[in-house]
N, C-alpha and C. Protein backbone atom coordinates (compact mmCIF):
# COMPACT_ATOMS: atom_id res chain seq x y z
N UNK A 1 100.04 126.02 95.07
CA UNK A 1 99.88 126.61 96.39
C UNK A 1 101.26 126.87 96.95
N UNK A 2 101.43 128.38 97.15
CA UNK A 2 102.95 128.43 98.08
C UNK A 2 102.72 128.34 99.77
N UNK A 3 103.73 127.26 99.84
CA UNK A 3 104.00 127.10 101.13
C UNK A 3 105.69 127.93 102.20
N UNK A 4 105.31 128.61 102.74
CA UNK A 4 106.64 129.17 103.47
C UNK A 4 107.59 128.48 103.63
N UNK A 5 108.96 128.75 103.35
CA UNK A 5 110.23 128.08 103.66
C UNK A 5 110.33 126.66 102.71
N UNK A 6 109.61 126.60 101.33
CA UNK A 6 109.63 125.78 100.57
C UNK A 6 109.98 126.13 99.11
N UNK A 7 111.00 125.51 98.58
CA UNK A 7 111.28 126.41 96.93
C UNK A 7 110.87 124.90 96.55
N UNK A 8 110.49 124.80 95.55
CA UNK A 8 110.49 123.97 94.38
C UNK A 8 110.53 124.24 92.97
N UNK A 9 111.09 122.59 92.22
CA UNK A 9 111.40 122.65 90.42
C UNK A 9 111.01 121.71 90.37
N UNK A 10 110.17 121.83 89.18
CA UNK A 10 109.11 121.03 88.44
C UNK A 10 110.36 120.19 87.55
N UNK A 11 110.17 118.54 87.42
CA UNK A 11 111.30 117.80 86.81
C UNK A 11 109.72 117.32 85.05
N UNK A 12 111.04 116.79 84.20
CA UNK A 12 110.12 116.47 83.68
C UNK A 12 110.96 115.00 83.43
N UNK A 13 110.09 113.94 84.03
CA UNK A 13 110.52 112.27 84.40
C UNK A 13 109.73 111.55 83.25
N UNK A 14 110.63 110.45 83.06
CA UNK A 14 109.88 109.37 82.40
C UNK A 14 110.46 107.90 83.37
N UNK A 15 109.81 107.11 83.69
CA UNK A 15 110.54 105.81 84.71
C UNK A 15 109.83 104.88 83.67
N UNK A 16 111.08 104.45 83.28
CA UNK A 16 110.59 102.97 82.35
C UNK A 16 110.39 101.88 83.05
N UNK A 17 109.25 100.89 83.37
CA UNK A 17 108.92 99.91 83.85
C UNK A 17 109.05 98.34 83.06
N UNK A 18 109.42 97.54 83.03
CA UNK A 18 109.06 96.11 82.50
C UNK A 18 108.49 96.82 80.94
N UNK A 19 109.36 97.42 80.51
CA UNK A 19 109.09 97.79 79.26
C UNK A 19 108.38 98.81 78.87
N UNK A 20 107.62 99.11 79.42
CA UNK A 20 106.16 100.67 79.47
C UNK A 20 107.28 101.58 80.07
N UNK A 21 106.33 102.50 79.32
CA UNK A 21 106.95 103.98 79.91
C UNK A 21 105.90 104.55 80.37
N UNK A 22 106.15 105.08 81.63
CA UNK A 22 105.25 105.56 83.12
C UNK A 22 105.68 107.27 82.79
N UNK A 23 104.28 107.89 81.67
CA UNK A 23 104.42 109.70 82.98
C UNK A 23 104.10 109.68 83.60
N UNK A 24 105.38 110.60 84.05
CA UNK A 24 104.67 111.25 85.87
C UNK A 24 105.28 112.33 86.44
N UNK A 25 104.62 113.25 86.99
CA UNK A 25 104.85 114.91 87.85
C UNK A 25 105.85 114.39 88.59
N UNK A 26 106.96 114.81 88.79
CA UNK A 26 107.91 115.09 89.88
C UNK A 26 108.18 116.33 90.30
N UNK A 27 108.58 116.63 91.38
CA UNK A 27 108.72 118.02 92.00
C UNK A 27 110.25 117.62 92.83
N UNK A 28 110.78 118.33 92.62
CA UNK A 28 112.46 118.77 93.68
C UNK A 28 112.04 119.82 94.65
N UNK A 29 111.70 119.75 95.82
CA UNK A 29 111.83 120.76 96.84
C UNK A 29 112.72 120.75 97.70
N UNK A 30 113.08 122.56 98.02
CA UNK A 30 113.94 122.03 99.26
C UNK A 30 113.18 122.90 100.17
N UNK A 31 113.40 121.77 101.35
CA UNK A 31 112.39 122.45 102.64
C UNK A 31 112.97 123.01 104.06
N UNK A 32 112.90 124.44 104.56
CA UNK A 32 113.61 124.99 105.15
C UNK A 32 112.86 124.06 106.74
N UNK A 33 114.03 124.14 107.96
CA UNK A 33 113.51 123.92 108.98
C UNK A 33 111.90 124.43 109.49
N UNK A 34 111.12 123.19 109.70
CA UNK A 34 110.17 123.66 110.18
C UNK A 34 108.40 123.68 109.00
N UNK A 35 109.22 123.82 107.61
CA UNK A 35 108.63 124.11 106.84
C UNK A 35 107.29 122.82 106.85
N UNK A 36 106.33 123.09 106.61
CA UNK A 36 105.36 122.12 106.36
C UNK A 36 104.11 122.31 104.92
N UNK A 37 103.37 121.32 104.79
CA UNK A 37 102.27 121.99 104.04
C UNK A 37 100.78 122.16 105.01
N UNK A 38 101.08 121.67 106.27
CA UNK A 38 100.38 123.00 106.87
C UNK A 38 99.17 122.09 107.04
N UNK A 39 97.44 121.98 106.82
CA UNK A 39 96.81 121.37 107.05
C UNK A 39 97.00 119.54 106.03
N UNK A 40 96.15 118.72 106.20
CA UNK A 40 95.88 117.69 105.40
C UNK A 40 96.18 117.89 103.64
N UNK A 41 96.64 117.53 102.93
CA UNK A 41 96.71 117.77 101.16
C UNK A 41 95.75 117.35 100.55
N UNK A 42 94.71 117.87 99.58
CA UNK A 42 93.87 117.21 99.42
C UNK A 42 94.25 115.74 98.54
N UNK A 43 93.19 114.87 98.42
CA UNK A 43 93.40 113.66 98.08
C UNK A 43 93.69 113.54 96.34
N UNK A 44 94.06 112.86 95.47
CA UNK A 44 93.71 113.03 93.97
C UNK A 44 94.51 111.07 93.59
N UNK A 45 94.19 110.90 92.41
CA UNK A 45 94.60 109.64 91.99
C UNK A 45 95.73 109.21 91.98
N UNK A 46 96.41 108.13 92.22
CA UNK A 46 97.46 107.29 92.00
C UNK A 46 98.11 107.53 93.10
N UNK A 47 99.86 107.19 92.93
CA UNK A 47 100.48 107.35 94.07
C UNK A 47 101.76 108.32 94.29
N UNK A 48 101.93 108.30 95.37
CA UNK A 48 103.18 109.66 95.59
C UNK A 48 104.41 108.68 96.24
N UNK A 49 104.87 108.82 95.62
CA UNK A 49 106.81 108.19 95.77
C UNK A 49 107.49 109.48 96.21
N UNK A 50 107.90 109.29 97.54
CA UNK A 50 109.17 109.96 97.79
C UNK A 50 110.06 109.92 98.29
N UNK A 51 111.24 110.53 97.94
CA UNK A 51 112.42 109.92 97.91
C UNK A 51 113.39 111.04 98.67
N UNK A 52 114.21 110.83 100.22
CA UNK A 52 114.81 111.92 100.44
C UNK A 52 115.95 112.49 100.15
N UNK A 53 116.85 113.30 99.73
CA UNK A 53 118.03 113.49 99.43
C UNK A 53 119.06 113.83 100.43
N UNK A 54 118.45 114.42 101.26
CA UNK A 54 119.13 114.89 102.54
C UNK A 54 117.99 115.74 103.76
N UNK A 55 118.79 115.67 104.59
CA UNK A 55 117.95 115.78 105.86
C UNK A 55 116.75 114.80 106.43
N UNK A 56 115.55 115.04 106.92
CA UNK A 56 114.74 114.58 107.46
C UNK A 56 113.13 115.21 107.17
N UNK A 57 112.32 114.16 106.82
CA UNK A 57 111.36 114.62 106.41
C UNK A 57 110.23 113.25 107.53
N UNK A 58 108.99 114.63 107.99
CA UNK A 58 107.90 113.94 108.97
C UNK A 58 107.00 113.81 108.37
N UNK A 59 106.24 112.19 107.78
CA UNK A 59 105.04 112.73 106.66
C UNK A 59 103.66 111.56 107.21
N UNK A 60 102.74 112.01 107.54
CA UNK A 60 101.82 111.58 108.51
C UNK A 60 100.57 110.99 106.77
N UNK A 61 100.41 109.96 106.85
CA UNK A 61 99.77 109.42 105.78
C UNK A 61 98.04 108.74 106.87
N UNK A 62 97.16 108.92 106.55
CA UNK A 62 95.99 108.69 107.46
C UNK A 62 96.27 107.97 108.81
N UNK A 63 96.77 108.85 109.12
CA UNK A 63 96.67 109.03 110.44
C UNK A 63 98.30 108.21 111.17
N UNK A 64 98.99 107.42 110.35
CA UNK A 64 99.99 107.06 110.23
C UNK A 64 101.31 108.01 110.36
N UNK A 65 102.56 108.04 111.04
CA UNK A 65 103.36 108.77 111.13
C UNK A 65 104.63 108.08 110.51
N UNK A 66 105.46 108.59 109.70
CA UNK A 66 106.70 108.14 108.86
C UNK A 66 107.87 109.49 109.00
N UNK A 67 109.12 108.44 110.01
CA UNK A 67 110.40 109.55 109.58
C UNK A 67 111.13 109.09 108.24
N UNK A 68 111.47 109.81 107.70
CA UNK A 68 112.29 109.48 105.87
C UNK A 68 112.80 110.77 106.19
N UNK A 69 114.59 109.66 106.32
CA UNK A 69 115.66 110.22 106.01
C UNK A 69 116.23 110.00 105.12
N UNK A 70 117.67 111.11 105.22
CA UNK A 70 118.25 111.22 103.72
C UNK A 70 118.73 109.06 103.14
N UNK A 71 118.57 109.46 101.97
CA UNK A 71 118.66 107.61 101.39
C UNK A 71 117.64 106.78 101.69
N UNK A 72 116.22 107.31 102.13
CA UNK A 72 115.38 106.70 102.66
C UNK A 72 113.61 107.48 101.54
N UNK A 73 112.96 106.01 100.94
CA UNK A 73 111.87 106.22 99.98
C UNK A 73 110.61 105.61 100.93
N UNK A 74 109.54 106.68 100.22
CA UNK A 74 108.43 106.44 100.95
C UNK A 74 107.31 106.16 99.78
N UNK A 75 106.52 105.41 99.97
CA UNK A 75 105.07 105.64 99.21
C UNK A 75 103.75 105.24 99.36
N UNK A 76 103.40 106.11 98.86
CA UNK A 76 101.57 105.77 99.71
C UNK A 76 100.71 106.26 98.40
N UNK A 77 99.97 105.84 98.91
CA UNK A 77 98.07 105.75 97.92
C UNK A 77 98.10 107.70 97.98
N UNK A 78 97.61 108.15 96.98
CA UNK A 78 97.87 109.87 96.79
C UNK A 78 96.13 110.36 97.54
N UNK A 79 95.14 108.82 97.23
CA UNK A 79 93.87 109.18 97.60
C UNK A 79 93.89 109.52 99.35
N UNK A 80 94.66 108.92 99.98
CA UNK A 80 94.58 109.05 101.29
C UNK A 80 94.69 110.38 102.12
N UNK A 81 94.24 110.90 103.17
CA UNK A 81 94.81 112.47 103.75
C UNK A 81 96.46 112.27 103.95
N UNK A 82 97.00 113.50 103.74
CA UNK A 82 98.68 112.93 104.02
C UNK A 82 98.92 114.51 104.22
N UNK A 83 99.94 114.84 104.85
CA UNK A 83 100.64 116.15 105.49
C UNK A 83 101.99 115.25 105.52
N UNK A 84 102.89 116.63 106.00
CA UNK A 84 104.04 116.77 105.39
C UNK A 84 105.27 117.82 106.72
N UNK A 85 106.23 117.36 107.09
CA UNK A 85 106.70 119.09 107.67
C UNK A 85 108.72 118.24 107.65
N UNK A 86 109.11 119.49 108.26
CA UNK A 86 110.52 119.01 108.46
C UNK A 86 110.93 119.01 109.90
N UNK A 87 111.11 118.59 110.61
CA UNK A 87 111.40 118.61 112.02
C UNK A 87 112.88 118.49 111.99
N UNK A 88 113.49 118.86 111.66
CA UNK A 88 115.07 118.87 111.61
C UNK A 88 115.46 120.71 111.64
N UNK A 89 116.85 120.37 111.97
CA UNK A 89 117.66 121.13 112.35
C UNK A 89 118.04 122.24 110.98
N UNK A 90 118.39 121.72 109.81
CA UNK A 90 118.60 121.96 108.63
C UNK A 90 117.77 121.68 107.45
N UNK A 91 117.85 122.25 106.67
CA UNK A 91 117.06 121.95 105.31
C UNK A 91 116.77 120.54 104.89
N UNK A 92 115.82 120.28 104.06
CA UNK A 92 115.83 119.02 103.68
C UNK A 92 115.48 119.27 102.51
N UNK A 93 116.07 118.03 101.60
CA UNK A 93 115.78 118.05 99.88
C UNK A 93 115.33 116.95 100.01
N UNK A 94 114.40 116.83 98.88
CA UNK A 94 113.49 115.89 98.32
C UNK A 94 112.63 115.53 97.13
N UNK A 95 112.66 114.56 96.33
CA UNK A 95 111.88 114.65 95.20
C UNK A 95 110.72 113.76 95.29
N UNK A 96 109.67 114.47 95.09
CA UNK A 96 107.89 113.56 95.27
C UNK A 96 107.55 113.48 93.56
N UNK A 97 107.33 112.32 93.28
CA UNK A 97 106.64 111.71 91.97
C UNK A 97 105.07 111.11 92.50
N UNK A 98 104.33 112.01 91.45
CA UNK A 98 103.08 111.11 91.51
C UNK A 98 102.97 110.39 90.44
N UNK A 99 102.59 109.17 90.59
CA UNK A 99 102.28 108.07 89.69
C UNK A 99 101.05 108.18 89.41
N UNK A 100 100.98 107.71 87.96
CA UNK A 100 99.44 106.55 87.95
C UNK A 100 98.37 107.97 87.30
N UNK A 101 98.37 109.37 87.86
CA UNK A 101 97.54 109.95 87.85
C UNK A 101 96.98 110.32 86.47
């Protein structure tokens, strides 16, 4: 789904755990002022790790509100409603991993 004022690159990750090796989708976006995904995301399995690189990112997890700034990781259950936007001045970069799925 394209969202306005959003580029993204598909990473291809492996995170080694206590010995296991974890796939998992990562995405690099960078998100222009303002940019959001707009209604609720739909829900799907495991979890979403994200991690900011710079700027400021507003990400509302059921019904819950979270600022994550740059050097600052977030994560939540992927089943839950969750939205997304940038309320900052400047761009923001960021990489979201879903786990588990």
């Amino acid at each position: 789904r394209d969202v306005t004022g959003v580029q993204t690159c598909a990473l291809p990750i492996c995170i080694a755990l206590s010995g296991d090796r974890v796939r998992t989708d990562a995405v690099l976006v960078l998100l222009e002022p303002g940019a959001s995904s707009g209604a609720s995301r739909p829900p799907r399995r495991g979890e979403h790790l994200l991690l900011v690189l710079d700027g400021t990112l507003e990400v509302e997890v059921a019904d819950e509100s979270y600022l994550v700034e740059a050097g600052d990781t977030l994560e939540y259950p992927a089943d839950r409603a969750h939205r997304w936007h940038n309320p900052g001045r400047g761009p923001a970069r960021a990489i979201w991993w879903l786990l588990g799925a």
